[in-house]
PDB file of N, CA and C in Angstrom:
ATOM      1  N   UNK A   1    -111.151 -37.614 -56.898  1.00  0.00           N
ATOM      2  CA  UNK A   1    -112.239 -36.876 -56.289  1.00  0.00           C
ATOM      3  C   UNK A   1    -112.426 -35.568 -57.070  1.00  0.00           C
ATOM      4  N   UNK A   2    -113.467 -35.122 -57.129  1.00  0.00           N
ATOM      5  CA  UNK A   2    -113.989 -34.219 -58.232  1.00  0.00           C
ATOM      6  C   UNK A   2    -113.888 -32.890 -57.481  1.00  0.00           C
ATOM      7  N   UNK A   3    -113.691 -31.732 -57.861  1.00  0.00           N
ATOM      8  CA  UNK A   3    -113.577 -30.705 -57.184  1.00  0.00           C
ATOM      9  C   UNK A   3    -115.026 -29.997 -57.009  1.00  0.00           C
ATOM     10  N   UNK A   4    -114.942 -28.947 -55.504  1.00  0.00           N
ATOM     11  CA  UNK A   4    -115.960 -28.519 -55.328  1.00  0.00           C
ATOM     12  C   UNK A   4    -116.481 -27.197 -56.585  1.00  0.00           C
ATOM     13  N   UNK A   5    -117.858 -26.946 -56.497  1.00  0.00           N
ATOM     14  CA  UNK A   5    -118.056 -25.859 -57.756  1.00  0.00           C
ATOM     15  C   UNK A   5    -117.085 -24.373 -56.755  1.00  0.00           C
ATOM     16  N   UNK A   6    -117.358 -24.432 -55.815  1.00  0.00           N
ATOM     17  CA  UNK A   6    -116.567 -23.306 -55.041  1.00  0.00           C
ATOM     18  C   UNK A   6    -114.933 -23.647 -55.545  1.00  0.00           C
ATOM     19  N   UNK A   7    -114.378 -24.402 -55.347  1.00  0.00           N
ATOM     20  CA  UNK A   7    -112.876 -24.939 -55.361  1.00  0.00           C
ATOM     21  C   UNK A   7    -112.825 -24.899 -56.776  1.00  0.00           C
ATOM     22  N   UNK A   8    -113.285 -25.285 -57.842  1.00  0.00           N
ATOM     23  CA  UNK A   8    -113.305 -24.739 -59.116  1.00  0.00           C
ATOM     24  C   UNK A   8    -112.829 -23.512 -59.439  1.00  0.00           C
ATOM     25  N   UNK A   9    -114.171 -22.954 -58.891  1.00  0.00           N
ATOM     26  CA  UNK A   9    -114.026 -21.001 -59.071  1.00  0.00           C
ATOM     27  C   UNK A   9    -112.950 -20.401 -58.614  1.00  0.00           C
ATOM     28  N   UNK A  10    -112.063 -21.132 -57.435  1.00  0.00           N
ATOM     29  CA  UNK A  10    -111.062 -20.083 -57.049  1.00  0.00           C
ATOM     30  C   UNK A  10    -109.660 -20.249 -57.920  1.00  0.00           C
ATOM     31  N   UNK A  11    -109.828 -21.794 -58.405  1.00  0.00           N
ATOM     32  CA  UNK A  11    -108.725 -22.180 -59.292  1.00  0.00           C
ATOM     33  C   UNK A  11    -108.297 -21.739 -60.702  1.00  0.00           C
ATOM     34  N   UNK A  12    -109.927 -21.439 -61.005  1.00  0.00           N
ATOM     35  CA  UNK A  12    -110.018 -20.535 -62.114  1.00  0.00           C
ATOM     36  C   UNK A  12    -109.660 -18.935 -62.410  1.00  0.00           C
ATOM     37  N   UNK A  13    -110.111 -18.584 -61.271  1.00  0.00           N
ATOM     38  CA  UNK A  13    -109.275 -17.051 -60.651  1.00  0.00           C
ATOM     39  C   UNK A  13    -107.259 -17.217 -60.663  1.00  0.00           C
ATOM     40  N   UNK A  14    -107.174 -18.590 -60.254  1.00  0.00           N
ATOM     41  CA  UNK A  14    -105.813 -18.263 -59.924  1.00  0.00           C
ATOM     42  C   UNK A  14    -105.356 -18.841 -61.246  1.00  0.00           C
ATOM     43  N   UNK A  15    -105.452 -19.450 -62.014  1.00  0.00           N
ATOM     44  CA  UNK A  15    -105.201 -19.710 -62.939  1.00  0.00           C
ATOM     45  C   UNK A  15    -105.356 -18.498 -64.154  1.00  0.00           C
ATOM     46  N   UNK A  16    -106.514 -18.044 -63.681  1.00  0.00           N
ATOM     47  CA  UNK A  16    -106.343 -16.533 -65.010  1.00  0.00           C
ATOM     48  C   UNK A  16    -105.700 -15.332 -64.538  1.00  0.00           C
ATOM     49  N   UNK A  17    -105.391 -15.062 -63.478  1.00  0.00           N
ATOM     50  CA  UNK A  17    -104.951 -14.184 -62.638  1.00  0.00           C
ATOM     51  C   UNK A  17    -103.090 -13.835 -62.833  1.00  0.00           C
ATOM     52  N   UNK A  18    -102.843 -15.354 -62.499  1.00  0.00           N
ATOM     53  CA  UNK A  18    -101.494 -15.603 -61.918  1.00  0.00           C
ATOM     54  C   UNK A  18    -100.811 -16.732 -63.281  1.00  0.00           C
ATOM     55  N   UNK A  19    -101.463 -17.888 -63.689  1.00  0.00           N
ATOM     56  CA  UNK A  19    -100.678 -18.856 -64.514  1.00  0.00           C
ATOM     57  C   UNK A  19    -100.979 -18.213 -66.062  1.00  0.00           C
ATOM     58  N   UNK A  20    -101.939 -17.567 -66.058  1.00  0.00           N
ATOM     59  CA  UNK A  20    -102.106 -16.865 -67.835  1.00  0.00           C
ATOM     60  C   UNK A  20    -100.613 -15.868 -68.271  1.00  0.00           C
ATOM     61  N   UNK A  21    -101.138 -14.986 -67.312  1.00  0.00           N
ATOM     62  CA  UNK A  21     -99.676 -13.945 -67.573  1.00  0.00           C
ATOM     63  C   UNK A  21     -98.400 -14.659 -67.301  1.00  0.00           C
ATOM     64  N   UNK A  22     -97.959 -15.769 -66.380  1.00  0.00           N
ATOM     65  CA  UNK A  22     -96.567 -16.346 -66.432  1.00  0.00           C
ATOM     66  C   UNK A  22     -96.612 -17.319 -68.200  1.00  0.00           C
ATOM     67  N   UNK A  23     -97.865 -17.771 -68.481  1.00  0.00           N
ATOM     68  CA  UNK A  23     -97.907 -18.237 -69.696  1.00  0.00           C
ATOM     69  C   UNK A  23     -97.375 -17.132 -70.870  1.00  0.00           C
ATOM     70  N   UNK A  24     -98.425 -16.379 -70.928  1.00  0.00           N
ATOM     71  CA  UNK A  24     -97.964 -15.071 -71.956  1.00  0.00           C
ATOM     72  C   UNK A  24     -96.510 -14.747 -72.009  1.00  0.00           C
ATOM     73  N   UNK A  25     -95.713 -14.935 -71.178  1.00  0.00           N
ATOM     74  CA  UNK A  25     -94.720 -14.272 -70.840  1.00  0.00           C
ATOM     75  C   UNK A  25     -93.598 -15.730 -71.402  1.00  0.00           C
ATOM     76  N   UNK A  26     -93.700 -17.135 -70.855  1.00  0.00           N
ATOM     77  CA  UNK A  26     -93.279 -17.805 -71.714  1.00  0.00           C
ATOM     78  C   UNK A  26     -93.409 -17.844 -73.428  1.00  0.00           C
ATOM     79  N   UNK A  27     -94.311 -17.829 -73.744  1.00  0.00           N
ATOM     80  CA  UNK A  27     -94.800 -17.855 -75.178  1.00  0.00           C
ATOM     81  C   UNK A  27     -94.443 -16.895 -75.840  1.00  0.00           C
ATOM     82  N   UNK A  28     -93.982 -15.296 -75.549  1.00  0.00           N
ATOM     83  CA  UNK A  28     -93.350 -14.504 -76.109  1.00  0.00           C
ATOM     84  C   UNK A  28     -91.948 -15.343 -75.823  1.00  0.00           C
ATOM     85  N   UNK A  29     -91.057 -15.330 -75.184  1.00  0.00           N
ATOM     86  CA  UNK A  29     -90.093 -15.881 -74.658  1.00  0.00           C
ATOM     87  C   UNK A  29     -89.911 -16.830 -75.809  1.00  0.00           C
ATOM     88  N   UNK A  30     -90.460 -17.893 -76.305  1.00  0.00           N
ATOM     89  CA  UNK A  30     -90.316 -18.853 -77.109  1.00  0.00           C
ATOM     90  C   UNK A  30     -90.117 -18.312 -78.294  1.00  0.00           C
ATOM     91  N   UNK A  31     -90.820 -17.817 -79.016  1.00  0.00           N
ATOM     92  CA  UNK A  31     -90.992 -17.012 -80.229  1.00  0.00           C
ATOM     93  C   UNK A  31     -90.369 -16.085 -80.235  1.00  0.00           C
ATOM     94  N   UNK A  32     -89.324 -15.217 -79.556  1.00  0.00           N
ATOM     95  CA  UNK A  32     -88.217 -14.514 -79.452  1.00  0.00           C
ATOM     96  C   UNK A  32     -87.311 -15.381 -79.523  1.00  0.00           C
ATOM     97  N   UNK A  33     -86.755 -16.715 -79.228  1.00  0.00           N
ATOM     98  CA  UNK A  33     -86.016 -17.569 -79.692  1.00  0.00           C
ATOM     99  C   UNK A  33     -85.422 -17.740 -81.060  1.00  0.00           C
ATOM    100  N   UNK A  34     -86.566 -17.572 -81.634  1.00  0.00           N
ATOM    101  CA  UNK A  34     -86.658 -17.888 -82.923  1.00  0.00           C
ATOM    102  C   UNK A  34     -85.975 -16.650 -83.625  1.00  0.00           C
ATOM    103  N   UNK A  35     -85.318 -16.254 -85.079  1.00  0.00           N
ATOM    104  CA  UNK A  35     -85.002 -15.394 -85.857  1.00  0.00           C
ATOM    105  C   UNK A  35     -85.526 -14.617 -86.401  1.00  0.00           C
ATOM    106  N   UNK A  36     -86.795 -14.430 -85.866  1.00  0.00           N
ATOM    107  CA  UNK A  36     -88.130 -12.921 -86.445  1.00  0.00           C
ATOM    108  C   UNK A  36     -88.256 -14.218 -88.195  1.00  0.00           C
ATOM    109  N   UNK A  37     -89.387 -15.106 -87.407  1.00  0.00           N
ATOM    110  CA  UNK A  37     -89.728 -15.882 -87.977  1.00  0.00           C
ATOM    111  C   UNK A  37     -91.140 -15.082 -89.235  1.00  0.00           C
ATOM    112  N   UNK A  38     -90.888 -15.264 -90.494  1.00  0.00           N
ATOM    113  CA  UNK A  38     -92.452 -14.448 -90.940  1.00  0.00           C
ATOM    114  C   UNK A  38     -93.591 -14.541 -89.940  1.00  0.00           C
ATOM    115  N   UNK A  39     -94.097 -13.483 -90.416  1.00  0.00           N
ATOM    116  CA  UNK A  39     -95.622 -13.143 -89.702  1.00  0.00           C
ATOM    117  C   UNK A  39     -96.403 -14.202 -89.857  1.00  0.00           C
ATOM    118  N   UNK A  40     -97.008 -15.025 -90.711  1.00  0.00           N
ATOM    119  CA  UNK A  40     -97.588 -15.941 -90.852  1.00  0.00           C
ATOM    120  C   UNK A  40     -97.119 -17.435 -89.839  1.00  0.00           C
ATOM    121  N   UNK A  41     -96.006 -17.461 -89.880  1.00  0.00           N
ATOM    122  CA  UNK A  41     -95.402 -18.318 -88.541  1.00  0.00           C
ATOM    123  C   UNK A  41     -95.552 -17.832 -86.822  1.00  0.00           C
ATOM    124  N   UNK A  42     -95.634 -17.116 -87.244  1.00  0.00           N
ATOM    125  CA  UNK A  42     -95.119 -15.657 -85.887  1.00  0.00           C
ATOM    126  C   UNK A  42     -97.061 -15.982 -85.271  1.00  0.00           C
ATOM    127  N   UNK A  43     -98.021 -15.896 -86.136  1.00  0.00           N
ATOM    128  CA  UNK A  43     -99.339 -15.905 -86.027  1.00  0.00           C
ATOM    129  C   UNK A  43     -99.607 -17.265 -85.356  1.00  0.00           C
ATOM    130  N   UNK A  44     -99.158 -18.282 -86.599  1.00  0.00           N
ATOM    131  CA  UNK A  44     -99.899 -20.009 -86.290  1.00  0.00           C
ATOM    132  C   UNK A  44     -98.987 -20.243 -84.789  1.00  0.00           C
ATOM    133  N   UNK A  45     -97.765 -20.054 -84.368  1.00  0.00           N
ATOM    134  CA  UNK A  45     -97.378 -20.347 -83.189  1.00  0.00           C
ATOM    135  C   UNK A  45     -97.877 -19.822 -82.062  1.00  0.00           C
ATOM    136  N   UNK A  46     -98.201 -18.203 -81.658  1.00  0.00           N
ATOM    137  CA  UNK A  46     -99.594 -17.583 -81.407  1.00  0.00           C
ATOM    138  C   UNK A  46    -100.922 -18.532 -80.935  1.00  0.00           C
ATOM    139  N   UNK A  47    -101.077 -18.566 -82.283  1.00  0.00           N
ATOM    140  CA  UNK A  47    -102.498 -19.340 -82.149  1.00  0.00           C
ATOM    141  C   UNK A  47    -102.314 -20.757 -81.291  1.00  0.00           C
ATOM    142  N   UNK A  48    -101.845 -21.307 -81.812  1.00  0.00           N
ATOM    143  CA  UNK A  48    -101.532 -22.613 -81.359  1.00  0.00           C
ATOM    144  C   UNK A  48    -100.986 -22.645 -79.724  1.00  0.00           C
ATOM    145  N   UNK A  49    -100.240 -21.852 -79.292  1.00  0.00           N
ATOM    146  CA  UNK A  49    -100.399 -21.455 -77.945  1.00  0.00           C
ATOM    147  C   UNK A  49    -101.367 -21.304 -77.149  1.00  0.00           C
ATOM    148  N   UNK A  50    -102.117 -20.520 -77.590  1.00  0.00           N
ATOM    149  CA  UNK A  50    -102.827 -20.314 -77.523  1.00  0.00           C
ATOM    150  C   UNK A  50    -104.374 -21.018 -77.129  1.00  0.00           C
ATOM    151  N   UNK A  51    -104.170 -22.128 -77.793  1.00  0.00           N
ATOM    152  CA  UNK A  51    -105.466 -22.714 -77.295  1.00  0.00           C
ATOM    153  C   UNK A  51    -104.655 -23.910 -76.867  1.00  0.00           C
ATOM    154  N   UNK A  52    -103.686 -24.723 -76.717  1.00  0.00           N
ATOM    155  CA  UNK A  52    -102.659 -24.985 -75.841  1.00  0.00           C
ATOM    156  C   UNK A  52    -102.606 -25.133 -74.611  1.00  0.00           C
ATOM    157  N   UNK A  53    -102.835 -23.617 -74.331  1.00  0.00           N
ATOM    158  CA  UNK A  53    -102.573 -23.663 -72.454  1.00  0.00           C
ATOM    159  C   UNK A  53    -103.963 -23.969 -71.933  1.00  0.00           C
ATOM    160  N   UNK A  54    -105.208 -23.948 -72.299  1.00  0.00           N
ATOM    161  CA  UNK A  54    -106.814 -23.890 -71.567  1.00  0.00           C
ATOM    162  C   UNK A  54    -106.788 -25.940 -71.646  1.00  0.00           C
ATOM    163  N   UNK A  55    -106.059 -26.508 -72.598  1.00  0.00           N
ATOM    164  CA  UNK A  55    -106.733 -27.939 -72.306  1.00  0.00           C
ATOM    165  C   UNK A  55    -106.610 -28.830 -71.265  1.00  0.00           C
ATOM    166  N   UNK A  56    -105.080 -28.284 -70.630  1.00  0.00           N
ATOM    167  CA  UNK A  56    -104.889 -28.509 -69.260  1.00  0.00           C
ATOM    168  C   UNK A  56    -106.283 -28.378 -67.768  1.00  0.00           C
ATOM    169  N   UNK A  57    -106.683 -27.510 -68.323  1.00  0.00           N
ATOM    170  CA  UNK A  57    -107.099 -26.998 -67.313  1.00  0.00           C
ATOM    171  C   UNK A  57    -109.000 -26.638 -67.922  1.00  0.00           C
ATOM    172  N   UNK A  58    -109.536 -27.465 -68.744  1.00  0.00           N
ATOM    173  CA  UNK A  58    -110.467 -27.271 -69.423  1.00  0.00           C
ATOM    174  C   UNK A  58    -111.693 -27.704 -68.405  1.00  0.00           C
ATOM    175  N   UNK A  59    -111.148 -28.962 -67.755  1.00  0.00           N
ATOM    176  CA  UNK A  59    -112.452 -29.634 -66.380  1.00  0.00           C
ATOM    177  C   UNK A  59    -112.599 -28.587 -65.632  1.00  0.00           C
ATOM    178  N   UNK A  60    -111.573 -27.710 -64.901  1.00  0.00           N
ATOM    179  CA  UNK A  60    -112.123 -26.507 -63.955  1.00  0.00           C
ATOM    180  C   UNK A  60    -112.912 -25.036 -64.591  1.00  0.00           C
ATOM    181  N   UNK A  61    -112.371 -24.788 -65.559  1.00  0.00           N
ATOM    182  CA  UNK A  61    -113.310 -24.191 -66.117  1.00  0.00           C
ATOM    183  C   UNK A  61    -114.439 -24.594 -66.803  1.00  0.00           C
ATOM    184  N   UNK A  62    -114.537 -25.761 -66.847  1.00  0.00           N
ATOM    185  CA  UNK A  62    -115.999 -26.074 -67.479  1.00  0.00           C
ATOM    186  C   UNK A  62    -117.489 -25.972 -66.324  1.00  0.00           C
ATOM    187  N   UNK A  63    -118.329 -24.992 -66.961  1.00  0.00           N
ATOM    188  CA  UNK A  63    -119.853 -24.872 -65.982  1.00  0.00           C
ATOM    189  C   UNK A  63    -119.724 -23.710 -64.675  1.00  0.00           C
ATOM    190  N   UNK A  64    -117.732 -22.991 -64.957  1.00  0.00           N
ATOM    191  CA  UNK A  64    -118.076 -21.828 -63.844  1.00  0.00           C
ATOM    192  C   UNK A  64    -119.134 -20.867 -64.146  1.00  0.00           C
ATOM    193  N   UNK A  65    -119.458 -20.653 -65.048  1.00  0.00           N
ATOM    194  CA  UNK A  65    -120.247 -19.320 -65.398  1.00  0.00           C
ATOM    195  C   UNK A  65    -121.872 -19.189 -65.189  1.00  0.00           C
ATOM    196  N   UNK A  66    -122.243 -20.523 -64.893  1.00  0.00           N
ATOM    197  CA  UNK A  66    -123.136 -20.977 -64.221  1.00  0.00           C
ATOM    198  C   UNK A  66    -123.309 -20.564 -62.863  1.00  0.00           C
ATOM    199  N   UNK A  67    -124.973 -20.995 -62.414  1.00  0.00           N
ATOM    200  CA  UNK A  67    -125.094 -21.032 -61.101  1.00  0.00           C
ATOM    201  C   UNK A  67    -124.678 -22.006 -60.373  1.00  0.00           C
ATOM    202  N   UNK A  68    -124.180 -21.656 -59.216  1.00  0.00           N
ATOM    203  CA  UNK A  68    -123.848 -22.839 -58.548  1.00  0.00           C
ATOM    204  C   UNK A  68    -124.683 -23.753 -58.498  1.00  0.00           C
ATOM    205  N   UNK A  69    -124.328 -25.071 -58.701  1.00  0.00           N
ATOM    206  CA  UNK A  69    -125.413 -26.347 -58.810  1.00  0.00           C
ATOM    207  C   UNK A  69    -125.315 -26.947 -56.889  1.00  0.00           C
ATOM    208  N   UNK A  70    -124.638 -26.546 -56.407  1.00  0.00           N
ATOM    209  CA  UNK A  70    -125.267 -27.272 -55.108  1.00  0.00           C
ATOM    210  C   UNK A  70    -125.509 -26.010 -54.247  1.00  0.00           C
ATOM    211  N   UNK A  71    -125.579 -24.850 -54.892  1.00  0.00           N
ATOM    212  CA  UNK A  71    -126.625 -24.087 -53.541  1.00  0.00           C
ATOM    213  C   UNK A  71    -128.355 -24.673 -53.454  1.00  0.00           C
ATOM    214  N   UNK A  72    -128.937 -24.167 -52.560  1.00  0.00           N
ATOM    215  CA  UNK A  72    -129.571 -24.589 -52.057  1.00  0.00           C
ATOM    216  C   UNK A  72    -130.529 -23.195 -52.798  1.00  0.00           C
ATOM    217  N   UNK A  73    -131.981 -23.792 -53.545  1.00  0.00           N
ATOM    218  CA  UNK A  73    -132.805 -23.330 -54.419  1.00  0.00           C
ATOM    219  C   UNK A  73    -133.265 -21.916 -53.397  1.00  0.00           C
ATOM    220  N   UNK A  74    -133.392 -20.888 -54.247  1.00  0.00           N
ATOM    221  CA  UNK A  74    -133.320 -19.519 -53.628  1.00  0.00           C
ATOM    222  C   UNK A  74    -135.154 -19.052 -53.565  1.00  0.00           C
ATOM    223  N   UNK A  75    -135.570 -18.855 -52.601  1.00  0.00           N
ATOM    224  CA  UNK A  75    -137.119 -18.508 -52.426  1.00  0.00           C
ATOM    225  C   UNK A  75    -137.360 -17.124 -52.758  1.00  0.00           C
ATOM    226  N   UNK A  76    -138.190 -17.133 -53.764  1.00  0.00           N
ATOM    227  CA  UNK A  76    -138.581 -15.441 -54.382  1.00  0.00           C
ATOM    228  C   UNK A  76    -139.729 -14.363 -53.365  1.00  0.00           C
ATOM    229  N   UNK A  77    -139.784 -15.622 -52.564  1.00  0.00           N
ATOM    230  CA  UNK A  77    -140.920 -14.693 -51.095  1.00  0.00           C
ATOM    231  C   UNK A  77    -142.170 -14.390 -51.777  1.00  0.00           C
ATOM    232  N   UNK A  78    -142.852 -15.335 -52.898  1.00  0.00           N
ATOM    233  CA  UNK A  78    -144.074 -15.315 -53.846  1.00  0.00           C
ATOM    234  C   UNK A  78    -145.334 -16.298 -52.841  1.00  0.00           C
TER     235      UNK A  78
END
């Protein structure tokens, strides 16, 4: 079952809110593992994290930034 555009939006809040920064916080964590790997490594692991964590979660953010598609069409009083 497909989520509501409302139920979307709040998941997206909690997801950038609350699961980004516990992410950030792993991903340094990982790369501190490592032996102060060159900068150029230090970067592509970064990066690659980086776009990493959004594919999980790419269906709920897709079309928030939009208007809601099932409100009900808004009258300009014309």
């Amino acid at each position: 079952m497909p989520l509501s555009y409302k139920a979307r939006k709040r998941w997206s809040l909690v997801i950038l809110l609350i699961g980004l920064p516990l992410y950030i916080v792993v991903a340094v964590n990982l790369v501190d593992l490592f032996d102060r790997p060159p900068l150029w490594v230090e970067f592509v692991i970064y990066v690659g994290l980086g776009v990493v964590w959004i594919l999980p979660f790419k269906f709920i953010f897709k079309g928030i930034g939009q208007p809601d598609p099932d409100a009900p069409p808004e009258d300009d009083g014309r």
